[in-house]
C-alpha atoms as a PDB file:
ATOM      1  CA  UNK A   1      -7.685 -30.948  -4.412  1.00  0.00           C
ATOM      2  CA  UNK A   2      -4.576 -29.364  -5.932  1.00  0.00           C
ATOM      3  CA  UNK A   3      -7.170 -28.060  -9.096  1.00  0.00           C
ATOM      4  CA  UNK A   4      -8.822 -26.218  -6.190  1.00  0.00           C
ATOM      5  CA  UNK A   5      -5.814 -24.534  -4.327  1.00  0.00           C
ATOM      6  CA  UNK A   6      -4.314 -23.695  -8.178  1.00  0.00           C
ATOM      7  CA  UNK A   7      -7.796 -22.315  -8.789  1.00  0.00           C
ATOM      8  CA  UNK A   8      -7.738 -20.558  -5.509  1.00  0.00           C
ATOM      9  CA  UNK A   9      -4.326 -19.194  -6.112  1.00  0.00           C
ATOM     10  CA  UNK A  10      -5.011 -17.779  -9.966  1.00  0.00           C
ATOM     11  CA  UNK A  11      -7.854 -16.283  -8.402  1.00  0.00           C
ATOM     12  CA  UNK A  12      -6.230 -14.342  -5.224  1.00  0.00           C
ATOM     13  CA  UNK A  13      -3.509 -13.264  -7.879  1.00  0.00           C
ATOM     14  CA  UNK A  14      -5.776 -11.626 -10.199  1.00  0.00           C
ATOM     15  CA  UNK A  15      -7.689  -9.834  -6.685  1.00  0.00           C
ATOM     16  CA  UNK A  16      -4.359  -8.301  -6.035  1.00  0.00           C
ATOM     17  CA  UNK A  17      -3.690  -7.505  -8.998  1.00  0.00           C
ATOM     18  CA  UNK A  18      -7.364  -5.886  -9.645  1.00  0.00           C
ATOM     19  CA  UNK A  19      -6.454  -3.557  -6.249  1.00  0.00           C
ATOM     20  CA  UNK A  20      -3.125  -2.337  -7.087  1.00  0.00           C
ATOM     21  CA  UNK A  21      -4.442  -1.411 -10.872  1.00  0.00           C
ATOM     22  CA  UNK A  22      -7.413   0.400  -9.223  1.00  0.00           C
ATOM     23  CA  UNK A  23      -4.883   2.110  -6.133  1.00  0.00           C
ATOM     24  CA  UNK A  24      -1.982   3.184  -8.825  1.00  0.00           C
ATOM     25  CA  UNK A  25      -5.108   4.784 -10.981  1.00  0.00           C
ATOM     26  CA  UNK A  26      -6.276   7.184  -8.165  1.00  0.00           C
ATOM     27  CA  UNK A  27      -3.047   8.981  -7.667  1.00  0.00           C
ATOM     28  CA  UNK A  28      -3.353  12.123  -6.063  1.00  0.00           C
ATOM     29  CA  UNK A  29      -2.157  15.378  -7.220  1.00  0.00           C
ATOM     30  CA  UNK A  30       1.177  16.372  -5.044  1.00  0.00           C
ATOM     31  CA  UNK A  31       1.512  20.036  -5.768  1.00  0.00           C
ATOM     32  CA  UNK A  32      -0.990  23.174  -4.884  1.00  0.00           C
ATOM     33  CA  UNK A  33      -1.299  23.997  -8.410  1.00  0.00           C
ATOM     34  CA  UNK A  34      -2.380  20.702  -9.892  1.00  0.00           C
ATOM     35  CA  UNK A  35      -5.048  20.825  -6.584  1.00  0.00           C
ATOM     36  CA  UNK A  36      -6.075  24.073  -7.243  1.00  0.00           C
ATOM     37  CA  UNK A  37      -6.821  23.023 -11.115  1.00  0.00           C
ATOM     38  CA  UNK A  38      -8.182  19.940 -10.059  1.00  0.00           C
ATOM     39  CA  UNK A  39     -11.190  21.771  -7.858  1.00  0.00           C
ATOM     40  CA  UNK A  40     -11.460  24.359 -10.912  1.00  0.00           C
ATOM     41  CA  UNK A  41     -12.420  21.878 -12.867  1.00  0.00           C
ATOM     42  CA  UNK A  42     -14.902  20.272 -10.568  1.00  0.00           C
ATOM     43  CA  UNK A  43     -16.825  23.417  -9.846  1.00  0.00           C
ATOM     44  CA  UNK A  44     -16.824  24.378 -13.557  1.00  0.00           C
ATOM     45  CA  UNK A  45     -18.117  20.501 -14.325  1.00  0.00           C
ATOM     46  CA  UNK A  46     -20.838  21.217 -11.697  1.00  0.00           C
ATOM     47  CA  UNK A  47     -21.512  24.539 -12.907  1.00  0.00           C
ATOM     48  CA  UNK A  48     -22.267  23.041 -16.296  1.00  0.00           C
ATOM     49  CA  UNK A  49     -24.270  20.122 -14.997  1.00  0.00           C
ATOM     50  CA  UNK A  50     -26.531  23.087 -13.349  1.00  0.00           C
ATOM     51  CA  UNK A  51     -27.105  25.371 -16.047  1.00  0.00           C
ATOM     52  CA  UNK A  52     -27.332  22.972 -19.288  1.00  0.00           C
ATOM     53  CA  UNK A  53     -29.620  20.003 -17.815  1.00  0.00           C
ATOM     54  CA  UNK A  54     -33.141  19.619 -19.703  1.00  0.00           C
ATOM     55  CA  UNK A  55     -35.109  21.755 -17.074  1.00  0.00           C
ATOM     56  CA  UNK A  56     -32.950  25.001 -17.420  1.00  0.00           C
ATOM     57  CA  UNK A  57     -32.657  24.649 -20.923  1.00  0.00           C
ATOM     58  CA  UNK A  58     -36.649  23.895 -22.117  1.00  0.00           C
ATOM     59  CA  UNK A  59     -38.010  26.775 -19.380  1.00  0.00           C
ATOM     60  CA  UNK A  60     -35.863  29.632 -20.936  1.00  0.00           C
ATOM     61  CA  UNK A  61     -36.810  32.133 -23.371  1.00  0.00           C
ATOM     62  CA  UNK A  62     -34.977  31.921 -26.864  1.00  0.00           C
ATOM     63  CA  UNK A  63     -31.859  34.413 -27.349  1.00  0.00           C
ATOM     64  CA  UNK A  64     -29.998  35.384 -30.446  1.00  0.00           C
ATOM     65  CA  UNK A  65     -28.215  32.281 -30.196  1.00  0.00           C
ATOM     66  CA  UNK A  66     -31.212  30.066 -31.125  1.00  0.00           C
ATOM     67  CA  UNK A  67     -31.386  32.006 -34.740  1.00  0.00           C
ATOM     68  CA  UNK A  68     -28.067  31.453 -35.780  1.00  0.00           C
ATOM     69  CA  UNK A  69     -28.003  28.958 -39.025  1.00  0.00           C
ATOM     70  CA  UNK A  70     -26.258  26.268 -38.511  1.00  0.00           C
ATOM     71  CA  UNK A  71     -24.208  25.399 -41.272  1.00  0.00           C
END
């Protein structure tokens, strides 16, 4: 019974610790110019997810970029 309660404990301890690893992680930005880079960089990381998935890149036509060699 005491293997059980031990087992119990190691296991509550290592929940608790889990949660304040995952709560120190997602600290929040405290001034207006780390939010304001923060939401930059969001809408230029949706931005990009728009205009370079497969769809918008196979249905274009080719531009001077597509000639280049590569070296």
């Amino acid at each position: 019974m005491a293997a059980v309660g031990v087992l119990l404990g190691v296991l509550g301890l290592f929940a608790a610790l889990l949660c304040w690893k995952v709560a120190r992680r997602r600290s929040t930005t405290e001034s207006a110019e780390g939010l304001r880079i923060e939401q930059d960089s969001r809408v230029e990381a949706a931005r990009n997810k728009y205009q370079y998935n497969a769809l918008a890149q196979h249905n274009t036509m080719p531009n001077i970029g597509d000639y280049r060699s590569r070296k």
